[in-house]
N, C-alpha and C. Protein backbone atom coordinates (compact mmCIF):
# COMPACT_ATOMS: atom_id res chain seq x y z
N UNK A 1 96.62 67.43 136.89
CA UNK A 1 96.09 67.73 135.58
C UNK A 1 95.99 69.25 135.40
N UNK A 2 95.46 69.64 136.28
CA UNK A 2 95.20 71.59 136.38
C UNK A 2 96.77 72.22 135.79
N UNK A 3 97.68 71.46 136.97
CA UNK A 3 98.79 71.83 136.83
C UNK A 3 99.63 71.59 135.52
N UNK A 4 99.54 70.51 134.67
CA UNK A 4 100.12 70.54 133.69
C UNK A 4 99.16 71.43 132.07
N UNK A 5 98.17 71.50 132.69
CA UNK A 5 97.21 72.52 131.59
C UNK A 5 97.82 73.71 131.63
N UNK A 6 98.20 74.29 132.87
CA UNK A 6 99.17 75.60 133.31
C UNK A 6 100.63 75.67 132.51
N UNK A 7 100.73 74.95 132.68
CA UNK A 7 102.07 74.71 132.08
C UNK A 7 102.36 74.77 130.61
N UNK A 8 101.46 74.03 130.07
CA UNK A 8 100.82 74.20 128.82
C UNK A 8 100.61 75.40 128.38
N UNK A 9 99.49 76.20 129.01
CA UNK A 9 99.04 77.77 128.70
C UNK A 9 100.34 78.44 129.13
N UNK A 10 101.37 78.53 129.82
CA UNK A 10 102.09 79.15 129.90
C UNK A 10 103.37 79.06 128.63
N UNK A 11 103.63 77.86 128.52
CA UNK A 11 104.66 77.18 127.10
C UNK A 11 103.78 78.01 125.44
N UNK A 12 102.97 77.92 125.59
CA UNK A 12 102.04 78.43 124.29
C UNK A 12 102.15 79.98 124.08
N UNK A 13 102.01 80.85 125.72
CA UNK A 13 102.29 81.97 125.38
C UNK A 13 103.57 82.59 125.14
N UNK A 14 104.47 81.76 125.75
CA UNK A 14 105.95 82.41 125.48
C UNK A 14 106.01 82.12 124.61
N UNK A 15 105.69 80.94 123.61
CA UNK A 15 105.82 80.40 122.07
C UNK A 15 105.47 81.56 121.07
N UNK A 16 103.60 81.87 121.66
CA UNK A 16 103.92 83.08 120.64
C UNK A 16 104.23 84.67 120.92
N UNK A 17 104.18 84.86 122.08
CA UNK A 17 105.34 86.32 122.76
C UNK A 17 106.55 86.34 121.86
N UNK A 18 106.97 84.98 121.98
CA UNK A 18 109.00 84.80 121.22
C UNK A 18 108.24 85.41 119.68
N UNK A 19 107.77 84.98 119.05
CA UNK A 19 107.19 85.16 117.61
C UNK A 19 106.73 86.24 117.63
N UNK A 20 106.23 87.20 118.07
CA UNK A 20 105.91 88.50 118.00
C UNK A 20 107.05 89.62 118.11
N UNK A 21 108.08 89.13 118.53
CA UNK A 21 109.19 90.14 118.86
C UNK A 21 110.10 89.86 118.22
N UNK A 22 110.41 88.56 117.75
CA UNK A 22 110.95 88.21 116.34
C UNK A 22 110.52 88.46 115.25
N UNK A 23 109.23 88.91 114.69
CA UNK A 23 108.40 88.96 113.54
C UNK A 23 108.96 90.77 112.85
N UNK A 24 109.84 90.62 112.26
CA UNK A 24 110.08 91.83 111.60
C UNK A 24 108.75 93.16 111.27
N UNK A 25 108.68 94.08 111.68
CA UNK A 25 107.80 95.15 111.41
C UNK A 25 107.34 95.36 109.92
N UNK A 26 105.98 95.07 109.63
CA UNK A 26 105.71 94.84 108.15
C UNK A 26 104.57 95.84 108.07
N UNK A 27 104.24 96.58 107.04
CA UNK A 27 103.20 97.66 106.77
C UNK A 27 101.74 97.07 106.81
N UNK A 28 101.13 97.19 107.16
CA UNK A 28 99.40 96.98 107.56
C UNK A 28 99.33 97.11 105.71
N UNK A 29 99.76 97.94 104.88
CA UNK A 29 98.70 98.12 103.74
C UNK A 29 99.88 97.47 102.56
N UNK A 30 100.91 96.64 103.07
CA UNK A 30 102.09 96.21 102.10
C UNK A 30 102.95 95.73 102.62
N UNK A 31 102.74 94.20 102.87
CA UNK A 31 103.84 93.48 103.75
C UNK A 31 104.95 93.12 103.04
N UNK A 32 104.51 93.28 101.73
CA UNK A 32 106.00 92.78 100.59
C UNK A 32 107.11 93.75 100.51
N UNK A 33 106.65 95.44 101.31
CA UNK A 33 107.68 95.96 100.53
C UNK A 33 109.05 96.21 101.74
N UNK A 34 109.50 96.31 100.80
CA UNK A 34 110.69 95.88 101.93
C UNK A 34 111.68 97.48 102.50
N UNK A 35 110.97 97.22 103.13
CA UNK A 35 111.18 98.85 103.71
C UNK A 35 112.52 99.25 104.25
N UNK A 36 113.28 98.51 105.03
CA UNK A 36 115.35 98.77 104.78
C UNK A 36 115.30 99.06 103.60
N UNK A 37 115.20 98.96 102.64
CA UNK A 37 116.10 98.76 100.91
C UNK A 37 115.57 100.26 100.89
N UNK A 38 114.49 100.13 100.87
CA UNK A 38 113.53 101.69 99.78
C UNK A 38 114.23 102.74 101.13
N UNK A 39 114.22 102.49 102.32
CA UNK A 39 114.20 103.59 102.85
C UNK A 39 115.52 103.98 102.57
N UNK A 40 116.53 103.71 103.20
CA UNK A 40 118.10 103.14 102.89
C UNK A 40 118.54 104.26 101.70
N UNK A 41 117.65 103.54 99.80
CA UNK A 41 118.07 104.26 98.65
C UNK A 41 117.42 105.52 98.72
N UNK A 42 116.44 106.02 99.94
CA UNK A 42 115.67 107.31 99.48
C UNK A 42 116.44 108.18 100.39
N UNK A 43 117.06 107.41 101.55
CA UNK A 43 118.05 108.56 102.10
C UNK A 43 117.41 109.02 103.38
N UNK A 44 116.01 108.36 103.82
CA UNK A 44 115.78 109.00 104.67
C UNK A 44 114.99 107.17 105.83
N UNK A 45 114.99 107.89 106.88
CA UNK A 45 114.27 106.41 108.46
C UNK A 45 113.23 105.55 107.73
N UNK A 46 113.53 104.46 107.99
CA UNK A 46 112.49 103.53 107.99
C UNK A 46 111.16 103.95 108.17
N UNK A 47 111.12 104.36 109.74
CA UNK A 47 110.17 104.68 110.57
C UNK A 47 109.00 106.18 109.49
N UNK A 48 110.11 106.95 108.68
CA UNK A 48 109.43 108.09 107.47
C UNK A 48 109.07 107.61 106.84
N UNK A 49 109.32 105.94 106.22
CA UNK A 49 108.94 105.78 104.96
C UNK A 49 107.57 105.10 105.29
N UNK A 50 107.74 104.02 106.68
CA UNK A 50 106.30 103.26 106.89
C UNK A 50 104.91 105.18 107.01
N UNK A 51 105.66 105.33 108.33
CA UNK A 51 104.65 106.62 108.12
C UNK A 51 103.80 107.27 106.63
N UNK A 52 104.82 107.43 105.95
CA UNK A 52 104.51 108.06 104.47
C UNK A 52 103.43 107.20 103.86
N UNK A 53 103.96 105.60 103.73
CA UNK A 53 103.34 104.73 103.37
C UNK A 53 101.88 104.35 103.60
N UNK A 54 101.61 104.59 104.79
CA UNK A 54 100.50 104.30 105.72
C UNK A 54 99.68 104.77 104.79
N UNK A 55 98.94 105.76 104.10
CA UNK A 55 97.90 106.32 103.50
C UNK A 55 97.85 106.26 102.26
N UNK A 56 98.75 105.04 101.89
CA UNK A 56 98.99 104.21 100.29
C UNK A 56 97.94 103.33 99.68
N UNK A 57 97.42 103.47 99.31
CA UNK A 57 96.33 102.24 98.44
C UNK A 57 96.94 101.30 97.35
N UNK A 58 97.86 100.47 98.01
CA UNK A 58 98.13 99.60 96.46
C UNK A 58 97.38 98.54 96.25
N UNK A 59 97.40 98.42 94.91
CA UNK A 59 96.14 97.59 93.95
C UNK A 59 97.08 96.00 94.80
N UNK A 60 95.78 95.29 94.79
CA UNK A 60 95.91 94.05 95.44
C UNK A 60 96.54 93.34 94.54
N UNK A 61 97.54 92.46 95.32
CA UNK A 61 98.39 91.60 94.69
C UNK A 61 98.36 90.03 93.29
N UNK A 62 98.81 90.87 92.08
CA UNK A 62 98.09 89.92 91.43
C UNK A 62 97.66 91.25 89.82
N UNK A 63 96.99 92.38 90.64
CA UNK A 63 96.17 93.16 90.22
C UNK A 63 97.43 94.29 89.35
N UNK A 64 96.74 95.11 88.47
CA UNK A 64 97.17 96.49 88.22
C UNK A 64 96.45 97.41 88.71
N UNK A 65 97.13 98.53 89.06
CA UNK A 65 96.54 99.36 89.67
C UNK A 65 95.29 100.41 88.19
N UNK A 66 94.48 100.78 89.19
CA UNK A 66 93.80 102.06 87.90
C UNK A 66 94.87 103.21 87.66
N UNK A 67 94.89 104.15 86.50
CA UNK A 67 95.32 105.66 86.71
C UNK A 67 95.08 106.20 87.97
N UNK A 68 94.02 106.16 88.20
CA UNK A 68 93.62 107.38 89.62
C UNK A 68 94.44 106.75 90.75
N UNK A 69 94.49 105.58 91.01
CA UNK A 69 94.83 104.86 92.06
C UNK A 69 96.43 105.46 92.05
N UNK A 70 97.27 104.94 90.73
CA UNK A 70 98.91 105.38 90.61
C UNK A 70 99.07 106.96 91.12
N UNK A 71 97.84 107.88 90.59
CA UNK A 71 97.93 109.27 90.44
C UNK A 71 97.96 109.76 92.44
N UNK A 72 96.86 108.84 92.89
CA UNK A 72 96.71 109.17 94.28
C UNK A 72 97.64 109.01 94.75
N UNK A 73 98.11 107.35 94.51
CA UNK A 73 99.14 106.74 95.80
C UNK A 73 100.52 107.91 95.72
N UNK A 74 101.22 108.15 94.21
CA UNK A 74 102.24 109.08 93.84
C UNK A 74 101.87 110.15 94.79
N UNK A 75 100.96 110.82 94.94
CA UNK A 75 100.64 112.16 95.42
C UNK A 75 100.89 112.18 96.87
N UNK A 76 100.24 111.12 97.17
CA UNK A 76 100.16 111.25 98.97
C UNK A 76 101.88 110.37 99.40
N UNK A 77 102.21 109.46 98.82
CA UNK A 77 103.80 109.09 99.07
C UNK A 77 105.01 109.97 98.93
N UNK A 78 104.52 111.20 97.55
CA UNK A 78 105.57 111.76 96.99
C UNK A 78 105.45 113.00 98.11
N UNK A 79 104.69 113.37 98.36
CA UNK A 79 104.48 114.99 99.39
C UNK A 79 104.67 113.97 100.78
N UNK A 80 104.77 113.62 101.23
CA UNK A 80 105.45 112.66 102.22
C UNK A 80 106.24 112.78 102.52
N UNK A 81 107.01 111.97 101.79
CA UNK A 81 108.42 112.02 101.62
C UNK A 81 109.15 112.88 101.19
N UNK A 82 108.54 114.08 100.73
CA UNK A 82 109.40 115.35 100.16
C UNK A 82 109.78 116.08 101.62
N UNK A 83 108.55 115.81 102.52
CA UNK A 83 108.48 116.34 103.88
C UNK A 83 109.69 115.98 105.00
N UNK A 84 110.01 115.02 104.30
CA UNK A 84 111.12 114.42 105.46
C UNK A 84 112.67 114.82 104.70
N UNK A 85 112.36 114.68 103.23
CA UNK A 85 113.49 115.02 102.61
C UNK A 85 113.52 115.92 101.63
N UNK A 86 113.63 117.02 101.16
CA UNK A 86 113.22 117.70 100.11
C UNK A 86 113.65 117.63 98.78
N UNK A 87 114.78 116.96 99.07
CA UNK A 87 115.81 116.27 97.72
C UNK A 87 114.87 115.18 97.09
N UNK A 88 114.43 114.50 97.27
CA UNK A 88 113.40 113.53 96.89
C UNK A 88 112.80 113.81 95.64
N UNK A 89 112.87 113.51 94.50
CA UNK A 89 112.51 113.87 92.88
C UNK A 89 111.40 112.58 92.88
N UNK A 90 110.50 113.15 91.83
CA UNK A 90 109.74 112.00 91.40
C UNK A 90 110.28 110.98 90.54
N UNK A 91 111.61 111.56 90.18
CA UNK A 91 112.10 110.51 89.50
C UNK A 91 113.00 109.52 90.33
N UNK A 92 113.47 110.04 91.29
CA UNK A 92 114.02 109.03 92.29
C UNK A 92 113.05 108.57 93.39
N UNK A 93 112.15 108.67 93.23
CA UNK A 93 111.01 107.76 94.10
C UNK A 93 110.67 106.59 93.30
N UNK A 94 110.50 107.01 92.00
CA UNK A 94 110.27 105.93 90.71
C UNK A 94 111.55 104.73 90.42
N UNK A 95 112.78 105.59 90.78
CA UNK A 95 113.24 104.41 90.21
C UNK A 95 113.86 103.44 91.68
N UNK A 96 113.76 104.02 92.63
CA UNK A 96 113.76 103.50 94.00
C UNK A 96 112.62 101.89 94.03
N UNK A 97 111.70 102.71 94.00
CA UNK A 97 110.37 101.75 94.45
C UNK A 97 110.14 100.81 93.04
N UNK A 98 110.57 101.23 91.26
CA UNK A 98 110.68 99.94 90.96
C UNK A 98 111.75 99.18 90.95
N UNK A 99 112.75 99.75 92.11
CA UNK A 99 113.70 98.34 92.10
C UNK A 99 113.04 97.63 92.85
N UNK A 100 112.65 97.71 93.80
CA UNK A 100 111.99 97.07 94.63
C UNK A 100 110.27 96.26 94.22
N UNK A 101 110.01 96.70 93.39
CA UNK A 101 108.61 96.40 93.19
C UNK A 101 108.20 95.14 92.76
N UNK A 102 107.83 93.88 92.95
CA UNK A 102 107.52 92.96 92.03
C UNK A 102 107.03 92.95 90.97
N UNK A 103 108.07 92.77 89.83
CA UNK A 103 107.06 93.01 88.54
C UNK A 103 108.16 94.40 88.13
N UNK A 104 109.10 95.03 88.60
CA UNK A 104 109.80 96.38 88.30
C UNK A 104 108.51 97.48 87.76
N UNK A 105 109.09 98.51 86.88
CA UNK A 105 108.01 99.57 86.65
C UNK A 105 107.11 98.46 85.60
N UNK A 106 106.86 97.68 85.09
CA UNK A 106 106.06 97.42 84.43
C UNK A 106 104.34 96.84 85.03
N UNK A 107 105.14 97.00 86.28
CA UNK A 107 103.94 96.22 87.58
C UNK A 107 103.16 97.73 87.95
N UNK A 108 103.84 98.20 87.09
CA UNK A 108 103.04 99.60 88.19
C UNK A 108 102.30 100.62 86.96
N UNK A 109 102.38 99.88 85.51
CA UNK A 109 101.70 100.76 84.72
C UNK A 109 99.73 100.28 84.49
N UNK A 110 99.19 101.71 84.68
CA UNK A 110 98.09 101.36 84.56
C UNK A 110 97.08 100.18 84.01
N UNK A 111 95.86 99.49 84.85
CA UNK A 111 95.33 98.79 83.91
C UNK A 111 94.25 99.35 83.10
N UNK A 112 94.09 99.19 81.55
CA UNK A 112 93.38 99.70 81.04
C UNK A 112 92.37 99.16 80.81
C-alpha cells in the first residue's frame, strides 16, 4: 500500500512538472496579451516587452480603463520600450497593441 501511494505521489508530480514546462510564459499583470505578435510588430525581444510590461496596470477584464490609468500605463510602457528601441513612436505602439487588444482601440478609450 505505502508503495503504491509512492507511486502515485510520484505519477502526480511528473503530471504537473510536464505542465509547467509546457505552459507557455504568460505576464503576471496580462495573460491575454500575446506577447510573440506585439513583440515581433514592435521590432524588439519578447523578454523587452514582458519586462516593459511588468509595471502596466490594465483595467480588469470586462472593464474600461480611467484617463489616468491609459495616461500612466502609455507613460511607463512607452519610455520602456523607447529604451530598448528608440524608433518606437507612440503611434506605432498604438497601432501595434490595438491589433492585438480585445475590443481593438475602442477597448482602450477612456471610461467616462
Amino acid at each position: 500500500m505505502f508503495m503504491s501511494k509512492g507511486i502515485l505521489l510520484v505519477s502526480a508530480t511528473l503530471c504537473i512538472s510536464a505542465n509547467a514546462i509546457a505552459a507557455p510564459d504568460l505576464l503576471s499583470n496580462d495573460p491575454r496579451r500575446p506577447v510573440e505578435s506585439v513583440s515581433r510588430d514592435l521590432g524588439i525581444k519578447p523578454e523587452q516587452f514582458v519586462a516593459c510590461f511588468e509595471n502596466v496596470n490594465p483595467a480588469p477584464q470586462g472593464e474600461r480603463p480611467t484617463t489616468e490609468r491609459v495616461h500612466a500605463n502609455k507613460a511607463v510602457l512607452l519610455g520602456c520600450l523607447q529604451k530598448a528601441d528608440a524608433g518606437i513612436t507612440n503611434e506605432k505602439l498604438d497601432e501595434v497593441m490595438d491589433r492585438y487588444r480585445p475590443g481593438g482601440h475602442e477597448a482602450q478609450a477612456p471610461a467616462k
